[in-house]
Protein backbone atom coordinates (compact mmCIF):
# COMPACT_ATOMS: atom_id res chain seq x y z
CA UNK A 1 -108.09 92.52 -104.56
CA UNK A 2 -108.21 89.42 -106.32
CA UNK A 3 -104.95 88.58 -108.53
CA UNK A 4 -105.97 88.87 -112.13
CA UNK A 5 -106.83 85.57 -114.20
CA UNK A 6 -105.21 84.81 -117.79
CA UNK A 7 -108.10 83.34 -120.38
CA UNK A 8 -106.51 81.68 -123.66
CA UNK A 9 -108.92 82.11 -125.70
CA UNK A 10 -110.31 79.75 -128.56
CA UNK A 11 -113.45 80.06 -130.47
CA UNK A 12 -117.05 79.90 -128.72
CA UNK A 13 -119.62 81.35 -126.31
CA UNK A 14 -117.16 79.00 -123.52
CA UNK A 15 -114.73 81.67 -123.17
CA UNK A 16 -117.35 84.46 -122.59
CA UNK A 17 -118.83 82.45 -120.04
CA UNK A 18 -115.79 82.14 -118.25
CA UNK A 19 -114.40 85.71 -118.40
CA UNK A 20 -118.29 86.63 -117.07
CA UNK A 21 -117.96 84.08 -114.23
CA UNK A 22 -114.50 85.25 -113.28
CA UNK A 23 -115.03 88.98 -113.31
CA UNK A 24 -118.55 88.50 -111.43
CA UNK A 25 -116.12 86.77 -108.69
CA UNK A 26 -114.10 89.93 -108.60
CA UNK A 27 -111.44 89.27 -110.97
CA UNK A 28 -109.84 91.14 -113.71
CA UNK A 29 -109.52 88.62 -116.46
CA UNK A 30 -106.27 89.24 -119.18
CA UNK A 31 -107.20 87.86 -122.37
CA UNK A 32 -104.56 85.97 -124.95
CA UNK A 33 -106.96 85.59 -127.55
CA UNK A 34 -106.23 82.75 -130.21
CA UNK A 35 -105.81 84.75 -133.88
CA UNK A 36 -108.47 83.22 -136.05
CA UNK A 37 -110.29 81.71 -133.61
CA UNK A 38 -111.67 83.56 -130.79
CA UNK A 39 -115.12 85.55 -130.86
CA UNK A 40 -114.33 89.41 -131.58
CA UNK A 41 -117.56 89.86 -128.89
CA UNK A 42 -114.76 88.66 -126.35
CA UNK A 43 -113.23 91.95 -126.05
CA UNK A 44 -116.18 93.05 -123.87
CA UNK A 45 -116.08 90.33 -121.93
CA UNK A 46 -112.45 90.92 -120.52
CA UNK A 47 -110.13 94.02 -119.08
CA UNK A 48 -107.31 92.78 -121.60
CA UNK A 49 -107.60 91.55 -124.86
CA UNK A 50 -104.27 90.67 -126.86
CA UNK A 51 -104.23 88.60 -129.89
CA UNK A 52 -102.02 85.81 -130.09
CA UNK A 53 -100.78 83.29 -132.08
CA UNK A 54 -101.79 79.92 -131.70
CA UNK A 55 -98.29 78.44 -131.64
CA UNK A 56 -96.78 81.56 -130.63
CA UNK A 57 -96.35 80.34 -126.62
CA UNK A 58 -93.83 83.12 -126.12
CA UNK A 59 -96.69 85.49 -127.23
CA UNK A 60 -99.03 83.66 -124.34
CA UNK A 61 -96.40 83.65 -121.94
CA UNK A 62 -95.76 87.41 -122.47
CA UNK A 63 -99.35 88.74 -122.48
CA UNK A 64 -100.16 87.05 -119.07
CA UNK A 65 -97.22 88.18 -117.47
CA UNK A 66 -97.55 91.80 -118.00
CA UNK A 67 -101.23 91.60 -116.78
CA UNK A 68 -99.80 90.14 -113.84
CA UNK A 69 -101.38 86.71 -113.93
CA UNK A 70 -100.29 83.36 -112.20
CA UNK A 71 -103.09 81.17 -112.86
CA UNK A 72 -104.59 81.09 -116.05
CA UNK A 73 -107.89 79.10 -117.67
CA UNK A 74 -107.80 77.96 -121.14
CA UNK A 75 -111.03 77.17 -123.38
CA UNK A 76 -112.45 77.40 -126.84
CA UNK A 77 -112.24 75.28 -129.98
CA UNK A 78 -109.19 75.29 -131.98
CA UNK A 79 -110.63 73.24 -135.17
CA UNK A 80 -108.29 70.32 -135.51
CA UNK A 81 -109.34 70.08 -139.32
CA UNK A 82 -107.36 73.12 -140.49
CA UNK A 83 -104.11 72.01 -138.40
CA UNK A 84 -104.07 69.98 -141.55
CA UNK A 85 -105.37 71.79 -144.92
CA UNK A 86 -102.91 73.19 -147.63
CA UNK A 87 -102.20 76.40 -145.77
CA UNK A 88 -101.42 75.00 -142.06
CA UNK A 89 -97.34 76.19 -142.61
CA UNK A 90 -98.86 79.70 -142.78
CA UNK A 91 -101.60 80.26 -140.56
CA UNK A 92 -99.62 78.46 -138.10
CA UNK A 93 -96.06 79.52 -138.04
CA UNK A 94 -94.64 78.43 -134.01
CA UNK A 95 -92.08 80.60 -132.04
CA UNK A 96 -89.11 78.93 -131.15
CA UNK A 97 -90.83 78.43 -127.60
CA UNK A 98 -92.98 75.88 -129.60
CA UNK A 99 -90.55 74.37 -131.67
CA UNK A 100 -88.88 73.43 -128.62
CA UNK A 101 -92.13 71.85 -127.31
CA UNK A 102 -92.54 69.96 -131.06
CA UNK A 103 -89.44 68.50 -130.79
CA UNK A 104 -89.55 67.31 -127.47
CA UNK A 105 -92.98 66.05 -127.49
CA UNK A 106 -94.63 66.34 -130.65
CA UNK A 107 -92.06 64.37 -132.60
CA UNK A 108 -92.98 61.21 -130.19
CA UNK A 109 -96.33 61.50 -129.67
CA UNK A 110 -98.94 63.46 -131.73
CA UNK A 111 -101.95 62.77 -129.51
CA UNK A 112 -103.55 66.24 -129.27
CA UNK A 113 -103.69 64.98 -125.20
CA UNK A 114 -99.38 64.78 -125.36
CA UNK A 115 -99.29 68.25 -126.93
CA UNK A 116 -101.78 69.93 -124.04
CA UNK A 117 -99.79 68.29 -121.44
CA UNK A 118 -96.47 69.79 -122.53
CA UNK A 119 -98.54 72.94 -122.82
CA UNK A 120 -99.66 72.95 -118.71
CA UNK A 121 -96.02 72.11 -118.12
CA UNK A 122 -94.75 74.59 -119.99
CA UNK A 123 -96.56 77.29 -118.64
CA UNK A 124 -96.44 75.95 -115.01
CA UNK A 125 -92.36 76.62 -115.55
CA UNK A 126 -93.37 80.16 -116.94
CA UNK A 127 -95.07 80.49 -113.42
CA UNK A 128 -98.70 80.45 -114.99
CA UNK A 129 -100.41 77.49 -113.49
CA UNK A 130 -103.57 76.51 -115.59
CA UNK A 131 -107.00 75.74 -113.51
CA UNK A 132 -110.02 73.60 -113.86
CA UNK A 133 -111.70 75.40 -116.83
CA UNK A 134 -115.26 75.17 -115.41
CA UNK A 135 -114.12 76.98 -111.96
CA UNK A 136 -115.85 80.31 -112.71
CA UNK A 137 -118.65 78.76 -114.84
CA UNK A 138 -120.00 75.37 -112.83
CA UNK A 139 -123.57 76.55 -113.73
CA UNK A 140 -123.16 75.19 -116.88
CA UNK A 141 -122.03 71.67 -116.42
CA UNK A 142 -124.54 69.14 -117.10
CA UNK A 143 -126.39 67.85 -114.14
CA UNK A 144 -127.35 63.92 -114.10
CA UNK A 145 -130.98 63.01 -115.01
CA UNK A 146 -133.38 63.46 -117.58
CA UNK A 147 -133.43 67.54 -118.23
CA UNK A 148 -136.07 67.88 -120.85
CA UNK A 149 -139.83 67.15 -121.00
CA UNK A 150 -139.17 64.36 -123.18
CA UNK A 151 -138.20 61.22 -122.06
CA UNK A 152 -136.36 59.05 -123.86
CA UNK A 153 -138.47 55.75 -125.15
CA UNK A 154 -137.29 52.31 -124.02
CA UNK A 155 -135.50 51.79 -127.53
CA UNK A 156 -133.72 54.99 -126.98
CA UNK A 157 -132.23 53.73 -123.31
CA UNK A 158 -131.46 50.14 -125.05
CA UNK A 159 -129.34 52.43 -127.57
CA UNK A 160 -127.92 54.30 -124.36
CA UNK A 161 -126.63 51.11 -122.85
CA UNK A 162 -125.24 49.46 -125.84
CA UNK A 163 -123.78 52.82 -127.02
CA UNK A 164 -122.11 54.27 -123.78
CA UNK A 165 -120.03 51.77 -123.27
CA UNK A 166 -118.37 51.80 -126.91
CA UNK A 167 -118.02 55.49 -127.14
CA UNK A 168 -116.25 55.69 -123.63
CA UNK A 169 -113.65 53.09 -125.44
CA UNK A 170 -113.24 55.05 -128.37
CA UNK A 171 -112.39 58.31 -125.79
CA UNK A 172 -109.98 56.19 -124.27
CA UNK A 173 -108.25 55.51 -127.63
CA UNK A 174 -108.79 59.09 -128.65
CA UNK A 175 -110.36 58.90 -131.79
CA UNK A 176 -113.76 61.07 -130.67
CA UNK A 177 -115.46 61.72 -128.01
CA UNK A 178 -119.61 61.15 -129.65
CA UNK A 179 -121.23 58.58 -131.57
CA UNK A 180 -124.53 58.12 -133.25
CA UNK A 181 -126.57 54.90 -132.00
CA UNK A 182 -130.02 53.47 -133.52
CA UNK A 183 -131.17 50.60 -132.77
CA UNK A 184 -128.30 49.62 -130.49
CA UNK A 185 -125.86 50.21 -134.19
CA UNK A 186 -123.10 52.73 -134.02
CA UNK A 187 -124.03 54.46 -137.26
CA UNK A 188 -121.39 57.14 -137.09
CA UNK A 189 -118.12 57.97 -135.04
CA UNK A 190 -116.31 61.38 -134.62
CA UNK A 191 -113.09 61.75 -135.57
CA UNK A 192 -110.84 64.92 -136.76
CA UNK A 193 -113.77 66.58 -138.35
CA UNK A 194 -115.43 67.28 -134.56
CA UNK A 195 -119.26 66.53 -133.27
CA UNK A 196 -120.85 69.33 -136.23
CA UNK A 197 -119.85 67.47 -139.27
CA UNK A 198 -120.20 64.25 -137.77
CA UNK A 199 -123.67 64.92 -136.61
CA UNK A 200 -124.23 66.22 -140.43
CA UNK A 201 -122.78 62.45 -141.27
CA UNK A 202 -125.12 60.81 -139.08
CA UNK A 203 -127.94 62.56 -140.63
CA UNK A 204 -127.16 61.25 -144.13
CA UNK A 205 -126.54 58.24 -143.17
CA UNK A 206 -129.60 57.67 -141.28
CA UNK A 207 -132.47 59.81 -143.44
CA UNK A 208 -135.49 58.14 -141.42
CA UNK A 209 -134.20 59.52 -138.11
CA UNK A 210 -134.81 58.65 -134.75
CA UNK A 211 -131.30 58.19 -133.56
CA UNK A 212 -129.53 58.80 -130.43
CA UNK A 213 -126.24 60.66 -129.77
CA UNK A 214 -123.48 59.95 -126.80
CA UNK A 215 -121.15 62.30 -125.70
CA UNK A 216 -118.36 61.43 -123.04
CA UNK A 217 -115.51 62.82 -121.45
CA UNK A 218 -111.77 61.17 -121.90
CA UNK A 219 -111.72 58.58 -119.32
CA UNK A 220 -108.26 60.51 -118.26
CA UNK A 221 -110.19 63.92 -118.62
CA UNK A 222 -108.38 66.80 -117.24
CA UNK A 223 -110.81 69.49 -116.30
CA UNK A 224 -108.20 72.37 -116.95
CA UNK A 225 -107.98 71.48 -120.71
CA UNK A 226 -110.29 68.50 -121.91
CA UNK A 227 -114.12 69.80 -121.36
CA UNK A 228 -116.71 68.21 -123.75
CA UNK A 229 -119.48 70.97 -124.52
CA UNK A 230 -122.36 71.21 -126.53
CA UNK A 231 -124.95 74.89 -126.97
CA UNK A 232 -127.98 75.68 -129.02
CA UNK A 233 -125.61 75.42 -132.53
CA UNK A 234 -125.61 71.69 -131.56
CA UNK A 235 -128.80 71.26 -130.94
CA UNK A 236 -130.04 72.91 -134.11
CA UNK A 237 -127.55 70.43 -135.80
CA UNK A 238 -128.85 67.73 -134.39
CA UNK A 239 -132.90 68.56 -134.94
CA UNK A 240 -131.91 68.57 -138.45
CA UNK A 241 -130.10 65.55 -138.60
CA UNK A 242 -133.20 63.64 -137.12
CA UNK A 243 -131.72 63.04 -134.16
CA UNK A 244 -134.37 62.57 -131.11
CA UNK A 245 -132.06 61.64 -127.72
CA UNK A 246 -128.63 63.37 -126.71
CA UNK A 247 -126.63 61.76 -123.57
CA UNK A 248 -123.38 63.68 -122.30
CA UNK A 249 -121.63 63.01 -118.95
CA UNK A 250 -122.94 64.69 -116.28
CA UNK A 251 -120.41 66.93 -113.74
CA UNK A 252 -118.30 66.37 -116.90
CA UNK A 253 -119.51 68.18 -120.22
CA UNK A 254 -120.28 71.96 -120.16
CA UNK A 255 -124.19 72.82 -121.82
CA UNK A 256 -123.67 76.27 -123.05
CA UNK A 257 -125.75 78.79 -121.77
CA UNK A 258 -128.20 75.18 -120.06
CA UNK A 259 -131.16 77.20 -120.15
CA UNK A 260 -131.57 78.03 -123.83
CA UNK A 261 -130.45 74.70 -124.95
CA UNK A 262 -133.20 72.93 -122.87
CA UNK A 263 -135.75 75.31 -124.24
CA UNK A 264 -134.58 74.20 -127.64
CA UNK A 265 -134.57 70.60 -126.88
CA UNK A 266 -138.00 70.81 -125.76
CA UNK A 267 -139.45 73.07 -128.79
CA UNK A 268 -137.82 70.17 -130.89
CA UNK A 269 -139.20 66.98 -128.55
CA UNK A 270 -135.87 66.01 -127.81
CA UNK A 271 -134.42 64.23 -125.23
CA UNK A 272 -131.75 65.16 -123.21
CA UNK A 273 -130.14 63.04 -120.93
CA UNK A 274 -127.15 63.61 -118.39
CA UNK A 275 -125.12 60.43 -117.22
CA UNK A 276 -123.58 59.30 -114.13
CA UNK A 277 -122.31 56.23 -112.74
CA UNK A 278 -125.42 55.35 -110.54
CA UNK A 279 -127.35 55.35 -113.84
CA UNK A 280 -124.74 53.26 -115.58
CA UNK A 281 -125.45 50.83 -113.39
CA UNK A 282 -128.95 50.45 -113.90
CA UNK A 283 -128.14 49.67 -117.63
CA UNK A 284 -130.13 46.83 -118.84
CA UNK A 285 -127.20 44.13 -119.54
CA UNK A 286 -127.37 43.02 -123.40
């Protein structure tokens, strides 16, 4: 038999995709389930389901060695925002596993990418090796082309190519990872609060409509921790900020559950657009 796989667990349909994926391969998937933030729904998903705290490593470490696990995949959001509200010292108390970690790492270099580093390393010297997150679930990564029945007007690809180019800078300097674009004007930019409230943002600031979001990958992405996604929640976001074209990174950004979020797309006219370098270089230079 297959060896059994460790899932840490955030929030989001992600992780249920995954545990599906792996167990439909033939493997028994052990569960460390982030307290607060993964789906209760999950527990059906997997064969073990342990909560865990989300700077509790030790806990992590423990829960995937007693299910017997060496390689491990970890997905799901972990909202950034509350890492720094009022009550952050109690919801998030660390073992001394991740105090360790904070003061080696954290203390230097608080770029959320530093922090998952030291988290693959530590683990890897735990013997649980962390794997490319969309292994069990490459279904659902976004393929390149235009996906929906709507195509995007000529506007909409100037607002592509003036737009693709700036968000895959501001990746680089990891600020965000999406921006809103109309009329070849960045009218919003993700930061801490994620892609929802920024999308909510973009809508306010833009009440006519008609505007375009981009969504990249890290130009350093590692596919074992840093996979853009987007589902139907998004999309219904997004219809209701008056947004009309969506471009993500194809082969690199996960569409939750693809099928229902195109059928969406298309009940709202919306364009949906997967990138990839061949179509990057057919941008129209401005």
């Amino acid at each position: 038999m297959a060896e059994p796989l460790g899932l840490i667990a955030g929030e989001g349909v992600f992780p249920v995709l995954v545990a599906d994926g792996a167990r439909a391969a033939g493997r028994r998937v052990v569960c460390a389930a982030l307290a607060g933030h993964a789906w209760e729904d999950l527990r059906n998903h997997v064969d073990t389901y342990q909560p865990v705290g989300v700077l509790r490593l030790n806990q992590w470490i423990d829960t995937l060695k007693k299910g017997g696990c060496r390689e491990a995949i970890m997905v799901g959001r972990v909202a950034k925002s509350q890492m720094y509200d009022r009550w952050r010292y109690l919801r998030y108390i660390p073992d001394s596993r991740t105090v360790r970690l904070f003061w080696n790492v954290w203390r230097h270099d608080k770029r959320p990418q530093a922090f998952l580093q030291a988290v693959i390393d530590e683990l890897a010297s735990a013997g649980i090796s962390l794997i490319d997150s969309t292994q069990y679930s490459p279904e659902h990564l976004t393929p390149a082309g235009v996906l929906t029945k709507k195509q995007p007007t000529e506007q909409q690809w100037l607002d592509i190519a003036a737009g693709y180019d700036v968000c895959r800078k501001i990746s680089q300097m990891d600020i965000g990872q999406c921006i809103a674009v109309i009329d070849r004007d960045v009218i919003a930019v993700e930061a801490l609060e994620g892609t929802n409230l920024m999308i909510e943002r973009a809508g306010k600031l833009c009440p006519k409509g008609g505007w375009t979001l981009i969504k990249v990958s890290n130009t350093y992405q590692d596919m074992r921790v840093d996979v853009p996604s987007i589902g139907t929640t998004t999309i219904e976001k997004l219809h209701a900020a008056k947004c009309v074209c969506v471009v993500l990174d194809a082969g690199k950004t996960i569409m939750l559950e693809r099928p229902k979020v195109i059928e969406l797309a298309d009940r709202y006219k919306m364009a949906v657009v997967g990138i990839d370098e061949s179509m990057i270089e057919k941008f129209p230079k401005l």
